[in-house]
Protein backbone atom coordinates (compact mmCIF):
# COMPACT_ATOMS: atom_id res chain seq x y z
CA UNK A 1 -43.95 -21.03 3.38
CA UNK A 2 -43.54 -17.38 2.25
CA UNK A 3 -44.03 -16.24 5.84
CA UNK A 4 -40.85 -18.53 7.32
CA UNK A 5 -38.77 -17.33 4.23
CA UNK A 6 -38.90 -13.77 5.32
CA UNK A 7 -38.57 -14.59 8.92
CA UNK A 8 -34.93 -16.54 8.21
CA UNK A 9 -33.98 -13.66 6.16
CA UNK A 10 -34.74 -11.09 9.07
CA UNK A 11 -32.74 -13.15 11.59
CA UNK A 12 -29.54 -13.11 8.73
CA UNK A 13 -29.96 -9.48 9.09
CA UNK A 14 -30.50 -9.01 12.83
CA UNK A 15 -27.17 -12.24 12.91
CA UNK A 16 -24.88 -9.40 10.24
CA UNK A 17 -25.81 -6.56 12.17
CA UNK A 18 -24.85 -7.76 15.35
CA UNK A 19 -21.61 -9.05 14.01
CA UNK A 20 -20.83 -6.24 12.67
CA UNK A 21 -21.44 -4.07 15.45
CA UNK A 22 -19.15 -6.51 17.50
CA UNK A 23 -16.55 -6.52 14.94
CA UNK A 24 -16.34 -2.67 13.92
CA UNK A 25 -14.73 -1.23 17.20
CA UNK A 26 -11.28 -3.28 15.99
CA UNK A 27 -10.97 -1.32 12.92
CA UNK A 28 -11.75 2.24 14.12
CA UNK A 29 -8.38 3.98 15.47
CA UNK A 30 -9.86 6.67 17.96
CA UNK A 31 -7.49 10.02 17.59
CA UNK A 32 -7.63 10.47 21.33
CA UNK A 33 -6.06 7.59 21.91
CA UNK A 34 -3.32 8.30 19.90
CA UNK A 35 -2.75 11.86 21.12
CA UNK A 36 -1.27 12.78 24.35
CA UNK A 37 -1.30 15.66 26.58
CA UNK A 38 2.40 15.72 27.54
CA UNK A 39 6.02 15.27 25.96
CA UNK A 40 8.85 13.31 27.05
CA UNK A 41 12.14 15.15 25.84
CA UNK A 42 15.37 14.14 26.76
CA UNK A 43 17.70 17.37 26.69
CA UNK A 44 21.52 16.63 26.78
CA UNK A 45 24.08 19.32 27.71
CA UNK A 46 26.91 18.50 25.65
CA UNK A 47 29.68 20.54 27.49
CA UNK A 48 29.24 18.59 30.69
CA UNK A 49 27.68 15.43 29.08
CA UNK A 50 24.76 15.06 31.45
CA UNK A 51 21.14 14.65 30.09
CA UNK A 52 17.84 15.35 31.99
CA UNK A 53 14.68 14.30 31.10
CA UNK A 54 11.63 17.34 30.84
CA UNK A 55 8.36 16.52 31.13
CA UNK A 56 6.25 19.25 28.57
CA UNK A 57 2.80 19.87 28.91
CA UNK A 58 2.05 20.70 25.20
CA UNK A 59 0.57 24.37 24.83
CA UNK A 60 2.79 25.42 27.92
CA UNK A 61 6.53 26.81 27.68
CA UNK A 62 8.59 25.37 30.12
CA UNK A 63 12.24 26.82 30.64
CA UNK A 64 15.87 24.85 30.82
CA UNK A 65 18.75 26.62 31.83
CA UNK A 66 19.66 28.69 28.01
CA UNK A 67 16.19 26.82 26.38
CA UNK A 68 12.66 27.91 26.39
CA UNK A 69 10.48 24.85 25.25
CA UNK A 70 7.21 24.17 23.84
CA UNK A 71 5.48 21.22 23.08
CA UNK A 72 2.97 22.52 20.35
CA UNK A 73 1.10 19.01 19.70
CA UNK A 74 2.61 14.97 20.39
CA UNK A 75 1.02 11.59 18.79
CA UNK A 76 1.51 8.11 19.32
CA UNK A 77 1.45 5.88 15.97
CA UNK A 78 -1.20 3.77 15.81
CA UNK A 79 1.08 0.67 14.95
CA UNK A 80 2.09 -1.48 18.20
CA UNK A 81 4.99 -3.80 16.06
CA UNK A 82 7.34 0.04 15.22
CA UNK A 83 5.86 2.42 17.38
CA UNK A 84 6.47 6.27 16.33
CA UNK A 85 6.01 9.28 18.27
CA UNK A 86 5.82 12.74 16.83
CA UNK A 87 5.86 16.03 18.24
CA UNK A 88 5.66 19.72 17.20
CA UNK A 89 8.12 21.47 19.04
CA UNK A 90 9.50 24.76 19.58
CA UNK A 91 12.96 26.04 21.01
CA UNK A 92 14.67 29.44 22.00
CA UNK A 93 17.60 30.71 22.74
CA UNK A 94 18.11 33.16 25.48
CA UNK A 95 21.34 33.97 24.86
CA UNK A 96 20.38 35.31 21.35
CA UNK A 97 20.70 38.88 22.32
CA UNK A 98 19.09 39.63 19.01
CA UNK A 99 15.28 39.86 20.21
CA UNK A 100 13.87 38.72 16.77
CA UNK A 101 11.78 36.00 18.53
CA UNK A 102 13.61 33.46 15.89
CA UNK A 103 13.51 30.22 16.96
CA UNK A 104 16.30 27.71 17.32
CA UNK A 105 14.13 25.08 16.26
CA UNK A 106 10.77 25.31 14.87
CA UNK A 107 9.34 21.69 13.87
CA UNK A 108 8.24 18.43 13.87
CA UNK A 109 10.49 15.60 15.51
CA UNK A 110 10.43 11.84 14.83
CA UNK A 111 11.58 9.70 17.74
CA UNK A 112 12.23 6.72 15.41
CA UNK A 113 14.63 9.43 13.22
CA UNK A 114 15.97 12.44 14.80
CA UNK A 115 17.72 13.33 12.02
CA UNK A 116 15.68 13.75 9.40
CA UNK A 117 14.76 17.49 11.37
CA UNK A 118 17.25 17.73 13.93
CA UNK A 119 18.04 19.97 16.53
CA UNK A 120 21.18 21.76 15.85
CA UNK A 121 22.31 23.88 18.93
CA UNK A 122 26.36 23.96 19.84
CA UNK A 123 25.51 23.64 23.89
CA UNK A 124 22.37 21.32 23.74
CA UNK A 125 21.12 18.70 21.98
CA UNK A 126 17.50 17.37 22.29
CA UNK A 127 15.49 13.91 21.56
CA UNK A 128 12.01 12.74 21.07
CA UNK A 129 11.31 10.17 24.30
CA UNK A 130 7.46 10.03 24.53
CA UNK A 131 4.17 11.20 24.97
CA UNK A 132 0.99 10.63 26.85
């Protein structure tokens, strides 16, 4: 009688483990997943009201007209019902004759807020589309 007691018990344990090992790739959020490689920006010229989108690779500076751009870092939230992208971005000026290296914008943008760290440039103005 002893002997079938511990036998049930070990197939509980061998059932639990399996469940769990069934169950556990649900909960665990997998950061490469939810980082991308590249950046969706949409970059509007405001003096002849026509907007292009750039595709950044992030770690690479990629040049528009006035604008050097770099996409530093991008993530995808990990929330499907109010998805939120986020990116570490840099901008230039080249028309800043003052050679400081300052940047226009220096920061992280939200694509669900743009304004809570906007870009404030009097020619361009740029938005948070995507990344992958």
């Amino acid at each position: 009688m002893l002997f079938k007691k511990n036998t049930g018990l070990g197939k509980t344990k061998f059932n639990l483990l399996i469940l769990l090992f069934l169950i556990t790739p649900f909960f665990v959020y997998s950061d490469q997943n939810l980082e991308g490689s590249y950046t969706n920006i949409k970059i509007l010229d405001k003096i002849s009201s026509k907007n292009i989108l750039v595709k950044l690779k992030n770690g690479e500076v990629k040049k528009h007209k006035d604008l050097l751009i770099k996409s530093m870092k991008c993530k995808n939230s990990e929330f499907d019902d109010n998805p939120e992208i986020t990116a570490y971005i840099q901008v230039s000026d080249l028309t800043n004759k003052d050679k400081d290296d300052v940047f226009v914008f220096n920061g992280w943008m939200f694509s669900s807020s743009p304004s809570i760290t906007p870009f404030d440039h009097p020619v361009y103005d740029i938005w948070l589309v995507s990344c992958y």
